[in-house]
N, C-alpha and C. Protein backbone atom coordinates (compact mmCIF):
# COMPACT_ATOMS: atom_id res chain seq x y z
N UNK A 1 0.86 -1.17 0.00
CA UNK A 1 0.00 0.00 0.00
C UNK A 1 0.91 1.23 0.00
N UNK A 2 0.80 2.05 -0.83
CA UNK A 2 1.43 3.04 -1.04
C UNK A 2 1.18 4.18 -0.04
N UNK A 3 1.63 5.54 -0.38
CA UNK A 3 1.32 6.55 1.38
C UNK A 3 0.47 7.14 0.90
N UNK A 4 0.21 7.28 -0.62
CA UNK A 4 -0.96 8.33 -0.76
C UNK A 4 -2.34 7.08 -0.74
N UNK A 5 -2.45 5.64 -1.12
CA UNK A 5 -3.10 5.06 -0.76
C UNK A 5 -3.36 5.12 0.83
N UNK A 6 -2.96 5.14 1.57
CA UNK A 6 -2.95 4.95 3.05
C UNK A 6 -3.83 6.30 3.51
N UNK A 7 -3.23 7.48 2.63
CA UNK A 7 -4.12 8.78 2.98
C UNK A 7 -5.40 8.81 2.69
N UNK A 8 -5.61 8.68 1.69
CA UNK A 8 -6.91 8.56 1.31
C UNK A 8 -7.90 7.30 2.11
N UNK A 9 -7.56 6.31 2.44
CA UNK A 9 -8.21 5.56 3.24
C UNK A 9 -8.27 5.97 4.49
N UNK A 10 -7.37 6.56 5.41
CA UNK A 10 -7.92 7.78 6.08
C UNK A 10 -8.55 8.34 6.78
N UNK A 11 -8.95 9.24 5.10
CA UNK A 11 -9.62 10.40 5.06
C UNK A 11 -10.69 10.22 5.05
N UNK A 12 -11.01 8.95 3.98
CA UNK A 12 -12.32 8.42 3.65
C UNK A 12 -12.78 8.24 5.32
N UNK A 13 -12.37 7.18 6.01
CA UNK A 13 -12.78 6.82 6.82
C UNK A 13 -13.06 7.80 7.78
N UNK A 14 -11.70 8.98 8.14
CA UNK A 14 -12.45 9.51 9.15
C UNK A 14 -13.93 10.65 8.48
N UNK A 15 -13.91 10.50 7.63
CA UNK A 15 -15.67 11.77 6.70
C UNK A 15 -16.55 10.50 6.96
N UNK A 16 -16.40 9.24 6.83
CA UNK A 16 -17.24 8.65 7.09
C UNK A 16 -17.67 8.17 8.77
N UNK A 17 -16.66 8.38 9.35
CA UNK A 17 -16.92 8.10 10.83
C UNK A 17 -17.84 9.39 11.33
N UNK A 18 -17.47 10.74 11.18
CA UNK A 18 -17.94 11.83 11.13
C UNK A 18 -19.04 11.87 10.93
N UNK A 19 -19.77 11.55 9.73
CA UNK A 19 -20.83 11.27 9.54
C UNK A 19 -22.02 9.97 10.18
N UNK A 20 -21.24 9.54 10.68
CA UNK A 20 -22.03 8.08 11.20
C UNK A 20 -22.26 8.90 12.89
N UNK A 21 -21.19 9.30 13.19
CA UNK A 21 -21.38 9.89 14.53
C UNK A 21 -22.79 11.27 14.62
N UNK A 22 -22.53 12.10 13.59
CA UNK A 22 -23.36 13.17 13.47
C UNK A 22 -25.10 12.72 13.38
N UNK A 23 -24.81 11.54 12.41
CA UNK A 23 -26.47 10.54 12.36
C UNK A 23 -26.35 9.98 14.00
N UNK A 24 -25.93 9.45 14.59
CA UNK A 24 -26.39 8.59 15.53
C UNK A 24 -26.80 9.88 16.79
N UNK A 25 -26.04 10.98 16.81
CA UNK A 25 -26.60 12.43 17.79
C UNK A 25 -28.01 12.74 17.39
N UNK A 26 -27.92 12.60 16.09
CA UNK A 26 -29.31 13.31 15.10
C UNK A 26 -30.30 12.23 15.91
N UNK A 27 -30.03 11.05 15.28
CA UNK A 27 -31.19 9.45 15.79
C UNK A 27 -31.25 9.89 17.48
N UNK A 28 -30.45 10.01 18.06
CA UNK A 28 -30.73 10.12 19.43
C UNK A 28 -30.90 11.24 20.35
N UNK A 29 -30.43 12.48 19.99
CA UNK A 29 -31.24 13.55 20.63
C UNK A 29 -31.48 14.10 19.64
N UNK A 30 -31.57 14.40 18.66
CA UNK A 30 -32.23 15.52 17.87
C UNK A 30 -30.99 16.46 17.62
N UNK A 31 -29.65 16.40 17.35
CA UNK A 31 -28.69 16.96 17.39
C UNK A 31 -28.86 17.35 15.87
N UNK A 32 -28.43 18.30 15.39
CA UNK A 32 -27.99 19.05 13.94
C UNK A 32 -27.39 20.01 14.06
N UNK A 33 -26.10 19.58 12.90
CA UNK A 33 -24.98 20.76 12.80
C UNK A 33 -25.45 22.18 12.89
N UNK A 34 -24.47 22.79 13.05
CA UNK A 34 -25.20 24.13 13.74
C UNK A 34 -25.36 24.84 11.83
N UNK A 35 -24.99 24.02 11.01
CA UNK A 35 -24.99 25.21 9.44
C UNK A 35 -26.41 24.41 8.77
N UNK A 36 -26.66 23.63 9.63
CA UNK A 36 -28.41 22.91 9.31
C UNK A 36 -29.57 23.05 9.65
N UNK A 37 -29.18 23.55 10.95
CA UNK A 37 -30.32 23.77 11.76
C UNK A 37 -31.34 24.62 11.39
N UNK A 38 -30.89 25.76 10.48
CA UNK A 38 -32.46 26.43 9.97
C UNK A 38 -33.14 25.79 8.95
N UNK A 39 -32.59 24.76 8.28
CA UNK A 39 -33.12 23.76 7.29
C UNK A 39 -33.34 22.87 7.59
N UNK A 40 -32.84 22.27 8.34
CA UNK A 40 -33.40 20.63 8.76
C UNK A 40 -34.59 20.92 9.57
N UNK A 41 -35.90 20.26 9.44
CA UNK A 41 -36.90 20.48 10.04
C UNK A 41 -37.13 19.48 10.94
N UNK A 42 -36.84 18.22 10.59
CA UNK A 42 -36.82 17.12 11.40
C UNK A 42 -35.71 16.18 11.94
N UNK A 43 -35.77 16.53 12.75
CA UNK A 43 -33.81 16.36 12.60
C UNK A 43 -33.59 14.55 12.98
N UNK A 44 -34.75 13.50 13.37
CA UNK A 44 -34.34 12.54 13.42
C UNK A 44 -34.09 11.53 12.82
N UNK A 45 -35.31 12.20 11.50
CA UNK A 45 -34.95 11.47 9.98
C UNK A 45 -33.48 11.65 9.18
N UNK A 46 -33.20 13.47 9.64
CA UNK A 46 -31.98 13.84 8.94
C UNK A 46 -30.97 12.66 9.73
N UNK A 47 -30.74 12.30 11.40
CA UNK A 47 -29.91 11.55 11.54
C UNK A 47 -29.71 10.24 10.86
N UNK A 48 -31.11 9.49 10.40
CA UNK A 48 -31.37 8.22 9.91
C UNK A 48 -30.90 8.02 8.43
N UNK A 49 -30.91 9.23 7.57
CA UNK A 49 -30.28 9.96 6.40
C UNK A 49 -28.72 9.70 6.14
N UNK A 50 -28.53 10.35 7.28
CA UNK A 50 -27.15 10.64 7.58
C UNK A 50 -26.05 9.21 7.88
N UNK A 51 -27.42 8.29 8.59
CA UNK A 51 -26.31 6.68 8.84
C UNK A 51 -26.61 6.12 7.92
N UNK A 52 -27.38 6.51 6.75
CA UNK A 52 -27.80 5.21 5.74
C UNK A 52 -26.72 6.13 4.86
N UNK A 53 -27.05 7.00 4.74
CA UNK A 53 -25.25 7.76 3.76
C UNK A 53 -24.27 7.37 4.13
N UNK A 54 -23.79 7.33 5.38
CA UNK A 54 -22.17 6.46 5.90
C UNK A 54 -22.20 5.45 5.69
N UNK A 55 -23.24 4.38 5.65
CA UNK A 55 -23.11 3.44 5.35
C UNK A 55 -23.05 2.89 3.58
N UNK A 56 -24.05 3.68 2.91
CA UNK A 56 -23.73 3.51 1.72
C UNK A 56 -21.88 4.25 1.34
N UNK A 57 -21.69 5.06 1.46
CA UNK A 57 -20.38 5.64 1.52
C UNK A 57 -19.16 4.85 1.75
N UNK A 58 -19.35 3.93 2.84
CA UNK A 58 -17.83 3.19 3.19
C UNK A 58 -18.18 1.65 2.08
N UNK A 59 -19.51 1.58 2.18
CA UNK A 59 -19.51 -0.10 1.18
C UNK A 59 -18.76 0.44 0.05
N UNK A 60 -19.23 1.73 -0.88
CA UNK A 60 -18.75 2.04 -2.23
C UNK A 60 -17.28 2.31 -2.19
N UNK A 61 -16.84 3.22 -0.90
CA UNK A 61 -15.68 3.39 -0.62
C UNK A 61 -14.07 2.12 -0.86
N UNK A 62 -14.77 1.36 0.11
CA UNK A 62 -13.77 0.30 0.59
C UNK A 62 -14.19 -0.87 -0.42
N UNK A 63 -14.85 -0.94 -0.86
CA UNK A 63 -15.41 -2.32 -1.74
C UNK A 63 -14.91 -1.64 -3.19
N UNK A 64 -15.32 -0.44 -3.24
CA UNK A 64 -15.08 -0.04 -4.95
C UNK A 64 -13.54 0.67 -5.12
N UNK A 65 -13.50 2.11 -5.18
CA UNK A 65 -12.24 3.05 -5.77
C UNK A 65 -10.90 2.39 -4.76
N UNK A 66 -10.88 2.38 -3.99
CA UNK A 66 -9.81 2.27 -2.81
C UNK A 66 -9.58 0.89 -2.50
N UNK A 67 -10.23 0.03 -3.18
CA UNK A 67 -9.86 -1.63 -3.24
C UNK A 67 -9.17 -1.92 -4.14
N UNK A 68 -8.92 -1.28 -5.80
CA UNK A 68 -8.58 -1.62 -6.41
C UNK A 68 -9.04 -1.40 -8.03
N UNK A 69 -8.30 -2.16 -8.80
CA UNK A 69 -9.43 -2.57 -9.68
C UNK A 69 -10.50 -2.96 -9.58
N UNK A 70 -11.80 -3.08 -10.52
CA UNK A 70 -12.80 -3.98 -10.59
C UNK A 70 -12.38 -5.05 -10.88
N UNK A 71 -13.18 -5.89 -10.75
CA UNK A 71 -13.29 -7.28 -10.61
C UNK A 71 -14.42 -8.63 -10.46
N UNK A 72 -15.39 -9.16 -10.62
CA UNK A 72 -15.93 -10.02 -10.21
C UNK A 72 -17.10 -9.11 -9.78
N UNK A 73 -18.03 -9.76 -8.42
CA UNK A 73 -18.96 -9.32 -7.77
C UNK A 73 -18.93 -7.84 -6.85
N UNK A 74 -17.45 -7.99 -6.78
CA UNK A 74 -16.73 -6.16 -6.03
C UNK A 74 -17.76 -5.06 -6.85
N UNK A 75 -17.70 -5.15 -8.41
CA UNK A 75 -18.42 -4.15 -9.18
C UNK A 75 -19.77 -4.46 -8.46
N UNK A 76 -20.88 -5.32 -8.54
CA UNK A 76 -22.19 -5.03 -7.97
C UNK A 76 -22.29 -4.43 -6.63
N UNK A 77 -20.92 -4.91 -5.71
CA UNK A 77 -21.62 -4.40 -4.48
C UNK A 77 -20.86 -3.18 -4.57
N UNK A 78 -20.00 -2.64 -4.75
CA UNK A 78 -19.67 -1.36 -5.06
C UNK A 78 -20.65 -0.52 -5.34
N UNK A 79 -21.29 -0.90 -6.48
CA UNK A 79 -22.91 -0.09 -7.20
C UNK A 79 -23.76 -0.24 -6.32
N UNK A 80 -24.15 -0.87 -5.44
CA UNK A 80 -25.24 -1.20 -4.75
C UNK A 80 -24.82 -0.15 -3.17
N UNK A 81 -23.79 -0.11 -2.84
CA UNK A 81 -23.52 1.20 -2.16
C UNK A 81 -23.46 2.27 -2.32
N UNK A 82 -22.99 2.80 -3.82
CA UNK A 82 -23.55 3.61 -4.30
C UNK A 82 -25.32 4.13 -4.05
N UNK A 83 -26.20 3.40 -4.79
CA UNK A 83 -27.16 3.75 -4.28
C UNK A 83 -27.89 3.94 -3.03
N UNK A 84 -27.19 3.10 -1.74
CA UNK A 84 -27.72 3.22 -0.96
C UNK A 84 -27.02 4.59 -0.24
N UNK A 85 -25.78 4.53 -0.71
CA UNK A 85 -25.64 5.88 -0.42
C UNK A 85 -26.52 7.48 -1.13
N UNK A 86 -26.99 7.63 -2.26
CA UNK A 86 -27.95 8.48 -2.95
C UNK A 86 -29.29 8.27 -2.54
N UNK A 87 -29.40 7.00 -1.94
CA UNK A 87 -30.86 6.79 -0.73
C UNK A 87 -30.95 7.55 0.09
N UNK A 88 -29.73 7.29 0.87
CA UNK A 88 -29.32 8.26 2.38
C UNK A 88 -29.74 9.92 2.22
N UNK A 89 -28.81 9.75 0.96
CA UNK A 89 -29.02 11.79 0.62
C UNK A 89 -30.55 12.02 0.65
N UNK A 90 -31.30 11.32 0.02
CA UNK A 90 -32.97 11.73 -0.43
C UNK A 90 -33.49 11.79 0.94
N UNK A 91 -32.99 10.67 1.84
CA UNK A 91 -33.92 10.48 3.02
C UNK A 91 -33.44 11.85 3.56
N UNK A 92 -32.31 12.14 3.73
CA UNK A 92 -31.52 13.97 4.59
C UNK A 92 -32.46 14.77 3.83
N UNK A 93 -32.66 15.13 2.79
CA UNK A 93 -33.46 15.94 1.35
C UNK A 93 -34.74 16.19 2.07
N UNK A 94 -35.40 15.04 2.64
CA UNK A 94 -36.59 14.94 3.40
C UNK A 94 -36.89 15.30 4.19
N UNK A 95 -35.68 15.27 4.94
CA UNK A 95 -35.57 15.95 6.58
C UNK A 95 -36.20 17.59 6.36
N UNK A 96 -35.77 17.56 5.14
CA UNK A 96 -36.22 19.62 4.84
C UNK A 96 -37.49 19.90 4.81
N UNK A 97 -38.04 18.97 4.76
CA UNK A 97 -39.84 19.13 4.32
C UNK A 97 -39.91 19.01 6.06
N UNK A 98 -41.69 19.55 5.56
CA UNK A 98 -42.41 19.46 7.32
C UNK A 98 -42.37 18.13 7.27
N UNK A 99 -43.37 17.44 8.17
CA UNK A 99 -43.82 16.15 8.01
C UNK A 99 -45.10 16.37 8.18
N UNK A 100 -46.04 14.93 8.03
CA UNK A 100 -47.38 15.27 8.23
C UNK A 100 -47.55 15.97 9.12
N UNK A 101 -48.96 16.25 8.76
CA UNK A 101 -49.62 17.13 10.04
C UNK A 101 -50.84 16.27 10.29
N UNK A 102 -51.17 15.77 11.41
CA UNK A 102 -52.26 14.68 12.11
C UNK A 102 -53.49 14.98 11.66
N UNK A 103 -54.35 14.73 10.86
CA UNK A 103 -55.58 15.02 10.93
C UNK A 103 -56.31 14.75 11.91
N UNK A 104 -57.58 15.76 12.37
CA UNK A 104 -58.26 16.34 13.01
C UNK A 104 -59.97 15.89 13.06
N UNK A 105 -60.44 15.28 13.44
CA UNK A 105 -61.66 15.24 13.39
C UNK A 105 -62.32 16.30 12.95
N UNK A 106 -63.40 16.67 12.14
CA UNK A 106 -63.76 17.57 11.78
C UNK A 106 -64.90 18.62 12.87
N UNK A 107 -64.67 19.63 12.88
CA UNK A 107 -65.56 20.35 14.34
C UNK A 107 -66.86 20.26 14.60
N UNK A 108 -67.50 20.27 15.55
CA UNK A 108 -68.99 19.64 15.91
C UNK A 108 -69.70 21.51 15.83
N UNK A 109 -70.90 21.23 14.98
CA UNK A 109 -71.42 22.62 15.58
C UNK A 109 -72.20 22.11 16.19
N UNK A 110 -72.52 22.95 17.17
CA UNK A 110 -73.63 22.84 17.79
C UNK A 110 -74.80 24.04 17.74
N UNK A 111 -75.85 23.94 18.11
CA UNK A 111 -77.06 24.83 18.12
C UNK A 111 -77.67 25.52 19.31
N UNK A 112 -77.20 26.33 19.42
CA UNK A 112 -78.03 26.63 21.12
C UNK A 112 -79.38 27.55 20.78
């Protein structure tokens, strides 16, 4: 393994640890970076976002560019982290929207 190989594995890893940590604050108190917080509306989906992105991120990472060549079945699961990483992003994407709002029984009039 070469040194600029060694760097980049890393780097990768620690953006991906970073991120796995920032989702699991989000999943468990409601934590969001302070440059999110006027956009993220729901911040526990954004954490759930955020671990399904680290996780898609290190499969494509370590399985695909930074393993090597392609090869064999490496290419599918490489791709298949890929998407689950562009999953992750949509589910964060989501976090920006409200969420439902509960419907309401509709109001009683009454007659006096």
């Amino acid at each position: 393994m070469s040194a600029m190989h060694a760097i980049l594995v890393g780097a990768t890893a620690l953006a991906v640890m970073v991120l796995a940590v920032g989702g699991a604050a989000g999943v468990t108190t409601g934590w969001v970076p302070p440059w999110g917080r006027p956009r993220i509306l729901r911040p526990r989906l954004w954490g759930y976002g955020s671990l399904v992105t680290a996780a898609g991120a290190t499969v494509w990472a370590f399985v695909g560019p930074l393993k090597g060549p392609p090869h064999g079945a490496s290419v599918y699961v490489a791709w298949t982290g890929w998407v689950v990483f562009m999953a992750g992003l949509l589910v964060q994407l989501r976090a920006r929207r409200p969420g439902r709002v509960p419907r309401l029984p509709p109001p009683t009039t009454t007659v006096s």
